[in-house]
Protein backbone atom coordinates (compact mmCIF):
# COMPACT_ATOMS: atom_id res chain seq x y z
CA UNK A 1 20.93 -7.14 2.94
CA UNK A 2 20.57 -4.54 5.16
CA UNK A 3 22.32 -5.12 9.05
CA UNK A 4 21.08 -2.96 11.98
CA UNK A 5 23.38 -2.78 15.09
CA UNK A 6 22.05 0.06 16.39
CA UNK A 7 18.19 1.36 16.22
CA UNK A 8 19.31 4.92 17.40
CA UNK A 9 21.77 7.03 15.91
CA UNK A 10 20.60 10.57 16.97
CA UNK A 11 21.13 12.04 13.23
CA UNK A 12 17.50 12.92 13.17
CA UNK A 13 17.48 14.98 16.11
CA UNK A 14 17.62 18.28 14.28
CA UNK A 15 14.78 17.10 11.65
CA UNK A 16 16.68 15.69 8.67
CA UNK A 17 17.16 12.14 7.19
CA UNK A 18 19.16 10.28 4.65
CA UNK A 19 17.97 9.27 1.57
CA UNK A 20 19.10 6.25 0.00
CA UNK A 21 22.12 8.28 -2.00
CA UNK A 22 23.27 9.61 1.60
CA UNK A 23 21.81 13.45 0.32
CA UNK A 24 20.19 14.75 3.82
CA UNK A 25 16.61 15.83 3.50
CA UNK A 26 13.76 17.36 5.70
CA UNK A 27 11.74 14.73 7.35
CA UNK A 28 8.80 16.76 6.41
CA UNK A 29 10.14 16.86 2.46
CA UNK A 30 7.63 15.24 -0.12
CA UNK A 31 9.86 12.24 -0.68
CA UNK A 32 10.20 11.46 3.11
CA UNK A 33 6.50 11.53 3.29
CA UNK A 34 5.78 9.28 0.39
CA UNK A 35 7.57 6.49 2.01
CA UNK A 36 6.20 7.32 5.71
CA UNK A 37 2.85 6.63 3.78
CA UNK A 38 3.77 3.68 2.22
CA UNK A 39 5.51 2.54 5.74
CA UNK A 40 2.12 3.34 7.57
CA UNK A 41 0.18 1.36 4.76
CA UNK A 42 2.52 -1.72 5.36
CA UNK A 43 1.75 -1.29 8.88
CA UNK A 44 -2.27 -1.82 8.95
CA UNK A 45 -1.60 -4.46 6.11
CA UNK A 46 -0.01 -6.25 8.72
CA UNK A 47 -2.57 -5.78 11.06
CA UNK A 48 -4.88 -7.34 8.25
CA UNK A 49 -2.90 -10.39 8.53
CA UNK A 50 -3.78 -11.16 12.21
CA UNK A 51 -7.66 -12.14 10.34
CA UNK A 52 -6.81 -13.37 7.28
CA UNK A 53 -6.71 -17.40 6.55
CA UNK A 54 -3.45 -19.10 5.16
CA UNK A 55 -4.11 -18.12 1.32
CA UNK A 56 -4.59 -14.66 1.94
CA UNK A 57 -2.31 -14.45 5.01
CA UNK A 58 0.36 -15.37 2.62
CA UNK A 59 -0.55 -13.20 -0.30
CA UNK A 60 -0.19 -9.95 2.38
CA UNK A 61 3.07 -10.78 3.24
CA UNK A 62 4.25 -10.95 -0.24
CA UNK A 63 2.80 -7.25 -0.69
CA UNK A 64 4.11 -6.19 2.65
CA UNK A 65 8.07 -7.52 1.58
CA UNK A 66 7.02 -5.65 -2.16
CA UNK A 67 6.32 -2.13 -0.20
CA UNK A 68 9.78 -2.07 1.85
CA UNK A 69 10.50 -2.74 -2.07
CA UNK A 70 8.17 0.24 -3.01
CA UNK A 71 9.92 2.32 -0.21
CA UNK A 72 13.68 1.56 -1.03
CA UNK A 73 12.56 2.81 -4.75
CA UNK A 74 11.40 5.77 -3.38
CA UNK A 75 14.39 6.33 -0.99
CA UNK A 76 16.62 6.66 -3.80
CA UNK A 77 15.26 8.89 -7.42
CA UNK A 78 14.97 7.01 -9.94
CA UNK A 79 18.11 8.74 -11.65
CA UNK A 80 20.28 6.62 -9.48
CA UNK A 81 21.49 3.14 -11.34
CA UNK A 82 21.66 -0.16 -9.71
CA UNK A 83 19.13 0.75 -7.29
CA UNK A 84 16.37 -2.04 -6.24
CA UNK A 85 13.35 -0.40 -8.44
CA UNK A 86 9.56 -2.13 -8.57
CA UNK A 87 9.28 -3.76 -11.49
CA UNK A 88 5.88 -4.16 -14.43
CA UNK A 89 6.00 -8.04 -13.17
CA UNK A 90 4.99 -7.05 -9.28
CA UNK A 91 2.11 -4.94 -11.10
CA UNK A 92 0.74 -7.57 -12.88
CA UNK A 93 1.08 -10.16 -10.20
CA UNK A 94 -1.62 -7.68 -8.33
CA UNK A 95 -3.67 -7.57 -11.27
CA UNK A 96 -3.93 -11.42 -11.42
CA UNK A 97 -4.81 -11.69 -7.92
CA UNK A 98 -7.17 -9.00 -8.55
CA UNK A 99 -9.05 -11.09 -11.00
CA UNK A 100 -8.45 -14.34 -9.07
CA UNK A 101 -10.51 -13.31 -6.27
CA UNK A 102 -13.17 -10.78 -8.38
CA UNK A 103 -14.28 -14.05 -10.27
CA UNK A 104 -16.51 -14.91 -7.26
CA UNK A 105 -18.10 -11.86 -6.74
CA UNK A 106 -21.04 -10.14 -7.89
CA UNK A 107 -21.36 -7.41 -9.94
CA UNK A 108 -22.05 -4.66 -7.98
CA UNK A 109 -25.14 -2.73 -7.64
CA UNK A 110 -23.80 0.53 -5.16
CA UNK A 111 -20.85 1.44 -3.54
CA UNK A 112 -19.61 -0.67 -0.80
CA UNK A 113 -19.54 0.85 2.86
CA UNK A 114 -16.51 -0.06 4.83
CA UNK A 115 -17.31 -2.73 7.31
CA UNK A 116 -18.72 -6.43 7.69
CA UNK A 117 -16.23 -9.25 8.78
CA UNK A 118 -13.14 -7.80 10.81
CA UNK A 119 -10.75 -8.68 8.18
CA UNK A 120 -13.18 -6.42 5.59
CA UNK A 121 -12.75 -3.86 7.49
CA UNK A 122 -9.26 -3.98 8.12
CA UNK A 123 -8.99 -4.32 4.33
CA UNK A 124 -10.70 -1.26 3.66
CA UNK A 125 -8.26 0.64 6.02
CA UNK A 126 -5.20 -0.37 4.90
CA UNK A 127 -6.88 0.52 1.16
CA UNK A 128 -7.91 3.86 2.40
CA UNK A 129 -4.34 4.30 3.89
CA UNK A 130 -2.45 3.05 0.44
CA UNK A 131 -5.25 5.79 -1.59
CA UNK A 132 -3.37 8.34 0.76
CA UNK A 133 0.11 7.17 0.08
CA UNK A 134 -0.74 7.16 -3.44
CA UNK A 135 -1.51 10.98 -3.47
CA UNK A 136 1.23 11.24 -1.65
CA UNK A 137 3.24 9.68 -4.60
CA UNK A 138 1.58 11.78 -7.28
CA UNK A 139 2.26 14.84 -5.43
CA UNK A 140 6.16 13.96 -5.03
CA UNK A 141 6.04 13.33 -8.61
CA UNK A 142 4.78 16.85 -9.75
CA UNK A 143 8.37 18.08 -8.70
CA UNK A 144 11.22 15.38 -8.42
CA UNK A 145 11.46 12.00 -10.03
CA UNK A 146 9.41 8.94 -9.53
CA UNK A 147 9.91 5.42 -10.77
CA UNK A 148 6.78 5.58 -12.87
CA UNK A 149 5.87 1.68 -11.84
CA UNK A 150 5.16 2.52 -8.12
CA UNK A 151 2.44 4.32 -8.92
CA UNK A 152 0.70 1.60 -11.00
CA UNK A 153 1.79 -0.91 -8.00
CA UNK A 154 0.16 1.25 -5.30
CA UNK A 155 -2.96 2.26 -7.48
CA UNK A 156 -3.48 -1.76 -8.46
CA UNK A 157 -2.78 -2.70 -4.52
CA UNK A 158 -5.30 -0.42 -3.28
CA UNK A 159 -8.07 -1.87 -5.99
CA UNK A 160 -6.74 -5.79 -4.77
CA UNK A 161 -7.24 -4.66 -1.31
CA UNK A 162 -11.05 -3.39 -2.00
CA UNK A 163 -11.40 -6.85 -3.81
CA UNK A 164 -10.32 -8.50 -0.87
CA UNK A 165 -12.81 -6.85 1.32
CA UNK A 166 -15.46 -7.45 -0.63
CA UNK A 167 -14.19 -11.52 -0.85
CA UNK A 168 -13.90 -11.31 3.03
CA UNK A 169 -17.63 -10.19 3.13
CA UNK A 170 -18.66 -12.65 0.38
CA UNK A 171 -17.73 -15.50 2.34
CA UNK A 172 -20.17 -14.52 5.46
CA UNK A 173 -22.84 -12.98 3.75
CA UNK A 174 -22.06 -10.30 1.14
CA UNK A 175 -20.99 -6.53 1.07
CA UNK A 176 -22.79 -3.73 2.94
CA UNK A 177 -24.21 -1.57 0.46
CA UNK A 178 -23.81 2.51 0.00
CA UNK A 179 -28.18 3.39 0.31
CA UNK A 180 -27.81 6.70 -1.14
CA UNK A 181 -30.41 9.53 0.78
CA UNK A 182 -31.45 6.42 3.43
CA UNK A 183 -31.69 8.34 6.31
CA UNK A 184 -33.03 11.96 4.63
């Protein structure tokens, strides 16, 4: 468990951080990035919570613990042993709740605008963010190593979090609807 005494410790101060290993990096390096886009993704996740009910309350809090998870991975390459490394199980636990809450919905017949019920469109912000840390990801991995599972987590969160959306919407009144050329 990790035990913070002290919130500042000025080693930043010339633009450099510590990776999990202790090896000092650039703040602006691809790996340091990755996991400031999968901090800022926790971040409007959480701000998702404050309009989601109990059920899905809880379910965002599970992902939000499983992206500090996503972010220690990242902190520390993946040719490090004994390192806390996202696992296929966390994967497939989105892709359950994926399918748990897609039963209910319709097919549908357009792509779905961001928007409706405050939680939807919260939902769709925190998935736009997650897209973004994703690329971030896939970028990183084009030169150092990546724990190949994160980016199957990340890409299956962001599709649960359009499902959610579009379950928000569902329960007061249904998505809003892409009209392509509608105002030429």
């Amino acid at each position: 468990m990790v035990q913070l005494t002290r919130i500042y410790t000025k080693g930043g101060d010339k633009g450099k951080t510590s990776l999990g290993t202790g090896q000092r990096v650039s703040k602006a390096s691809p790996r340091i990035a990755a996991i400031g886009d999968v901090d800022e993704a926790n971040a409007f996740i959480g701000a998702c919570r404050l309009h989601a009910d109990e059920d899905i309350d809880q379910l965002l809090a599970r992902i939000q613990n499983d992206l500090f998870d996503v972010g220690a991975d990242l902190c520390v390459p993946p040719d490090e042993k004994e390192r806390l490394r996202i696992h296929p199980e966390q994967v497939t636990f989105l892709e359950e709740q994926i399918d748990y809450y897609n039963q209910v919905l319709p097919a549908l017949q357009s792509f779905v605008l961001p928007g409706g019920t405050s939680l939807s469109a919260h939902l769709h912000q925190a998935r736009a963010v997650v897209r973004r840390a994703e690329r971030t990801i896939c970028l990183l991995k084009e030169n150092e190593s990546v724990n190949d599972t994160i980016i199957g987590y990340i890409n299956r969160l962001s599709d649960l979090l359009f499902v959610l959306a579009r379950y928000a919407n569902h329960l007061k009144g249904g998505d809003i609807l892409w009209v392509p050329g509608a105002n030429q």
